[in-house]
C-alpha atoms as a PDB file:
ATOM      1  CA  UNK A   1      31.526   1.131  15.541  1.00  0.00           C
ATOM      2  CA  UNK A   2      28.420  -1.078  15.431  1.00  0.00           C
ATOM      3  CA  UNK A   3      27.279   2.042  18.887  1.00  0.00           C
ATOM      4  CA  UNK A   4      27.733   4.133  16.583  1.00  0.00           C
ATOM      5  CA  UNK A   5      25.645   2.717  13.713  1.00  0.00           C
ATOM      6  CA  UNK A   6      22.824   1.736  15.820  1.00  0.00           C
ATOM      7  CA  UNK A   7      22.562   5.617  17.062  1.00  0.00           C
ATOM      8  CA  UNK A   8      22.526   6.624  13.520  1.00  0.00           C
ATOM      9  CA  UNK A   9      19.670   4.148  12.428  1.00  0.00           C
ATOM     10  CA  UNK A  10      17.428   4.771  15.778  1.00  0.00           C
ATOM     11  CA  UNK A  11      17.968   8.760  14.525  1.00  0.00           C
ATOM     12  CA  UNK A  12      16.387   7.719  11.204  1.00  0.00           C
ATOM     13  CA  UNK A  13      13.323   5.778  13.417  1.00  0.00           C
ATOM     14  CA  UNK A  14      11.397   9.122  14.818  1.00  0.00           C
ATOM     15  CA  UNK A  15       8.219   7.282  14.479  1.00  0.00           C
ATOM     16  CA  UNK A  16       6.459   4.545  17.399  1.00  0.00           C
ATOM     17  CA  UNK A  17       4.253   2.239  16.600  1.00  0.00           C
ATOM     18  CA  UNK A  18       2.195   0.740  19.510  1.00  0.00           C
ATOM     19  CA  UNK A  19      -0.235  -2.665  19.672  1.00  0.00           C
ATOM     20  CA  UNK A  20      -1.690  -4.558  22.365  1.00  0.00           C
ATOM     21  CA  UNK A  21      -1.482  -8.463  21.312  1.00  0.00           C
ATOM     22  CA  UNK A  22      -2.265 -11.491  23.435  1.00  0.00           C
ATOM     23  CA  UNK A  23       0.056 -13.437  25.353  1.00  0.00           C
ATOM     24  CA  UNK A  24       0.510 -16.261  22.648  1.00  0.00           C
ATOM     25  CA  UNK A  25       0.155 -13.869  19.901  1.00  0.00           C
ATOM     26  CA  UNK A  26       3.705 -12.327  21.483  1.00  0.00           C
ATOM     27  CA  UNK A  27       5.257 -15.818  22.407  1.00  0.00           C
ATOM     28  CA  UNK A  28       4.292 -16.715  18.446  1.00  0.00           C
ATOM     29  CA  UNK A  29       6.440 -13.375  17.284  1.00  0.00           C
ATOM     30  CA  UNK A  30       8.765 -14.044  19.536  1.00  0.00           C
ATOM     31  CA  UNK A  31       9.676 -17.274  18.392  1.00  0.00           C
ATOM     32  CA  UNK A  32       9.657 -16.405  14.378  1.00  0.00           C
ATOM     33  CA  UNK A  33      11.708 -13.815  15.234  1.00  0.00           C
ATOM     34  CA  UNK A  34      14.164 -15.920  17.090  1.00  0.00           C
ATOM     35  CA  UNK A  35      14.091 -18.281  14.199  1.00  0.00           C
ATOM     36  CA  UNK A  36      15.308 -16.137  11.837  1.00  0.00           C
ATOM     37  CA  UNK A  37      18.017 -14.994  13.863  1.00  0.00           C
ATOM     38  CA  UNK A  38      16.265 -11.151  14.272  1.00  0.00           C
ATOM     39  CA  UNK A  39      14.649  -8.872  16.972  1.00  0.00           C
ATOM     40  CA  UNK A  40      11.477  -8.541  17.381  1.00  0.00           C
ATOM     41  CA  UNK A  41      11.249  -5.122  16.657  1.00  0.00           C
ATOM     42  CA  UNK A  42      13.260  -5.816  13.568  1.00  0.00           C
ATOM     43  CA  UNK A  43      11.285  -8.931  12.415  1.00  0.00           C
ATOM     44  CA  UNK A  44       7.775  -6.956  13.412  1.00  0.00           C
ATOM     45  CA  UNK A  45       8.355  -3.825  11.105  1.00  0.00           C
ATOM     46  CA  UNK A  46       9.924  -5.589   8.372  1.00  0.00           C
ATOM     47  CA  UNK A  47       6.740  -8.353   7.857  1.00  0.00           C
ATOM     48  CA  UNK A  48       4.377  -5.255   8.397  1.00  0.00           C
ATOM     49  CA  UNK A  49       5.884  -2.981   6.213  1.00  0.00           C
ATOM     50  CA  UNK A  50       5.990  -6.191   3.352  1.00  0.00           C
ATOM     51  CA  UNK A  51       2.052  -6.917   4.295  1.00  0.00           C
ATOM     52  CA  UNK A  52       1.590  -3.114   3.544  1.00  0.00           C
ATOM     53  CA  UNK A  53       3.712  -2.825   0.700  1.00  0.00           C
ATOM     54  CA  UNK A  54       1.235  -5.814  -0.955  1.00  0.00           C
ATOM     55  CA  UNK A  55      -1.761  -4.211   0.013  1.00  0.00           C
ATOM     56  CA  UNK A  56      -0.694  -1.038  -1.479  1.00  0.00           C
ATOM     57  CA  UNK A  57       0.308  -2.583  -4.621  1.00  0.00           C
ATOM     58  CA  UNK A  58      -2.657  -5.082  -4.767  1.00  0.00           C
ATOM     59  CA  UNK A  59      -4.838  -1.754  -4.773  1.00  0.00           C
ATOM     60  CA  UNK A  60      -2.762  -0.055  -7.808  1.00  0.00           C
ATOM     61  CA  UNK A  61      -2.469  -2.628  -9.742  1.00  0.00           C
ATOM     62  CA  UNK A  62      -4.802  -3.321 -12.090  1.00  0.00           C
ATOM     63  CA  UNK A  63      -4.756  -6.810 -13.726  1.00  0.00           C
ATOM     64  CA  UNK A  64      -6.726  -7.430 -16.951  1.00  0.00           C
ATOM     65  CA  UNK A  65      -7.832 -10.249 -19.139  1.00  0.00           C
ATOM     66  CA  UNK A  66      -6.712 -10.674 -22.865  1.00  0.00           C
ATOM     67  CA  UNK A  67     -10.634  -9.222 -24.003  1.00  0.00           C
ATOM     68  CA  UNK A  68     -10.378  -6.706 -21.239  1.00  0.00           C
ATOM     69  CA  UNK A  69      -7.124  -5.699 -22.452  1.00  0.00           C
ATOM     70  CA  UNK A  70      -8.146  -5.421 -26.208  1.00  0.00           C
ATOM     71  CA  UNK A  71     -10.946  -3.219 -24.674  1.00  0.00           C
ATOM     72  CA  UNK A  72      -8.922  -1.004 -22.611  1.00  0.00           C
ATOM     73  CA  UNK A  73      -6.463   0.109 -25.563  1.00  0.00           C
ATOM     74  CA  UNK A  74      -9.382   1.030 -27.975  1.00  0.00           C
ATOM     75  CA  UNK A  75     -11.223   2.918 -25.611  1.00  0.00           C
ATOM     76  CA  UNK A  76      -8.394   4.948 -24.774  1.00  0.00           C
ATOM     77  CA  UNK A  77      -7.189   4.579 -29.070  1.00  0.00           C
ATOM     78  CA  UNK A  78     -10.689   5.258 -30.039  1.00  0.00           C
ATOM     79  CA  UNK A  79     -12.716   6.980 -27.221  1.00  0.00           C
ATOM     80  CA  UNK A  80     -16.692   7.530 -27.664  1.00  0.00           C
ATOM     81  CA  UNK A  81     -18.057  10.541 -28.885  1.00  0.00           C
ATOM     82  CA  UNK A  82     -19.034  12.994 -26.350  1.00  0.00           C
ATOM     83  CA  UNK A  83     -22.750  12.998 -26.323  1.00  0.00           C
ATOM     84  CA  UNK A  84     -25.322  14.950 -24.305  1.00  0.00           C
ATOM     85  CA  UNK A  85     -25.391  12.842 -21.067  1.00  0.00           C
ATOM     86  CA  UNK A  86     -21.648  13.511 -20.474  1.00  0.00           C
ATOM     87  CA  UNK A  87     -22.372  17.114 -20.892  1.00  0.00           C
ATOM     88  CA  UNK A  88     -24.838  17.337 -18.397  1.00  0.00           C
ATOM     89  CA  UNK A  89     -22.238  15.208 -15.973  1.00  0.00           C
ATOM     90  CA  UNK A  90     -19.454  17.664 -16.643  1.00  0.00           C
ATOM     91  CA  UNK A  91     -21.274  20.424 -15.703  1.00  0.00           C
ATOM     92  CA  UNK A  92     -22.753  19.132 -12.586  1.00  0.00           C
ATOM     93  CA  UNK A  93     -19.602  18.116 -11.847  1.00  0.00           C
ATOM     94  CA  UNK A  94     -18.183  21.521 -12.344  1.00  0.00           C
ATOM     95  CA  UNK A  95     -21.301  23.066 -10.039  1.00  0.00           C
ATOM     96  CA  UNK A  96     -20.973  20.797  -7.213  1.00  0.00           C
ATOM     97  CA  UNK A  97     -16.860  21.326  -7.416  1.00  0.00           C
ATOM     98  CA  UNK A  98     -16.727  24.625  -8.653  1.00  0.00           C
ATOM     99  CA  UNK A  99     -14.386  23.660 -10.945  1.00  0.00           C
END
């Protein structure tokens, strides 16, 4: 049963992921992998796909003070007249992009 479970997860795993690391850089891996009782390829994607799962959300999140906050919600509640500047942008914009 477990044969059969392992076939079914390596199925899922289409994708390689290569890196040349240094000898103690492996030995290191190694041995935090041992310690928490996993393989290394096991213990290797797991911390990178948590390192990349923080980076991604540490990009799209955006964190705000209390004044920041206050100034966010009344530019989007009370948003600046358009004047002649934007204008100008927006059609650039639309000349460069065609849009």
């Amino acid at each position: 049963m477990a044969n059969t479970a392992r076939k079914s997860v390596d199925r899922l795993r289409g994708e390689r992921l290569e890196a040349r690391i240094t000898a103690d850089q492996k030995a290191l891996i190694q041995h935090a992998a041992e310690l928490e009782g996993r393989s290394v390829t096991d213990y290797v994607v797991s911390s990178v796909q948590d390192a990349a799962k923080r980076t991604v959300e540490a990009h799209d999140v955006m964190v705000f003070s209390a004044a920041e906050s206050r100034a966010f919600v009344d530019g989007l509640l009370n948003p600046p007249m358009v004047n002649a500047l934007l204008r100008d942008s927006v059609r650039r914009y639309r000349a460069v992009t065609g849009g």
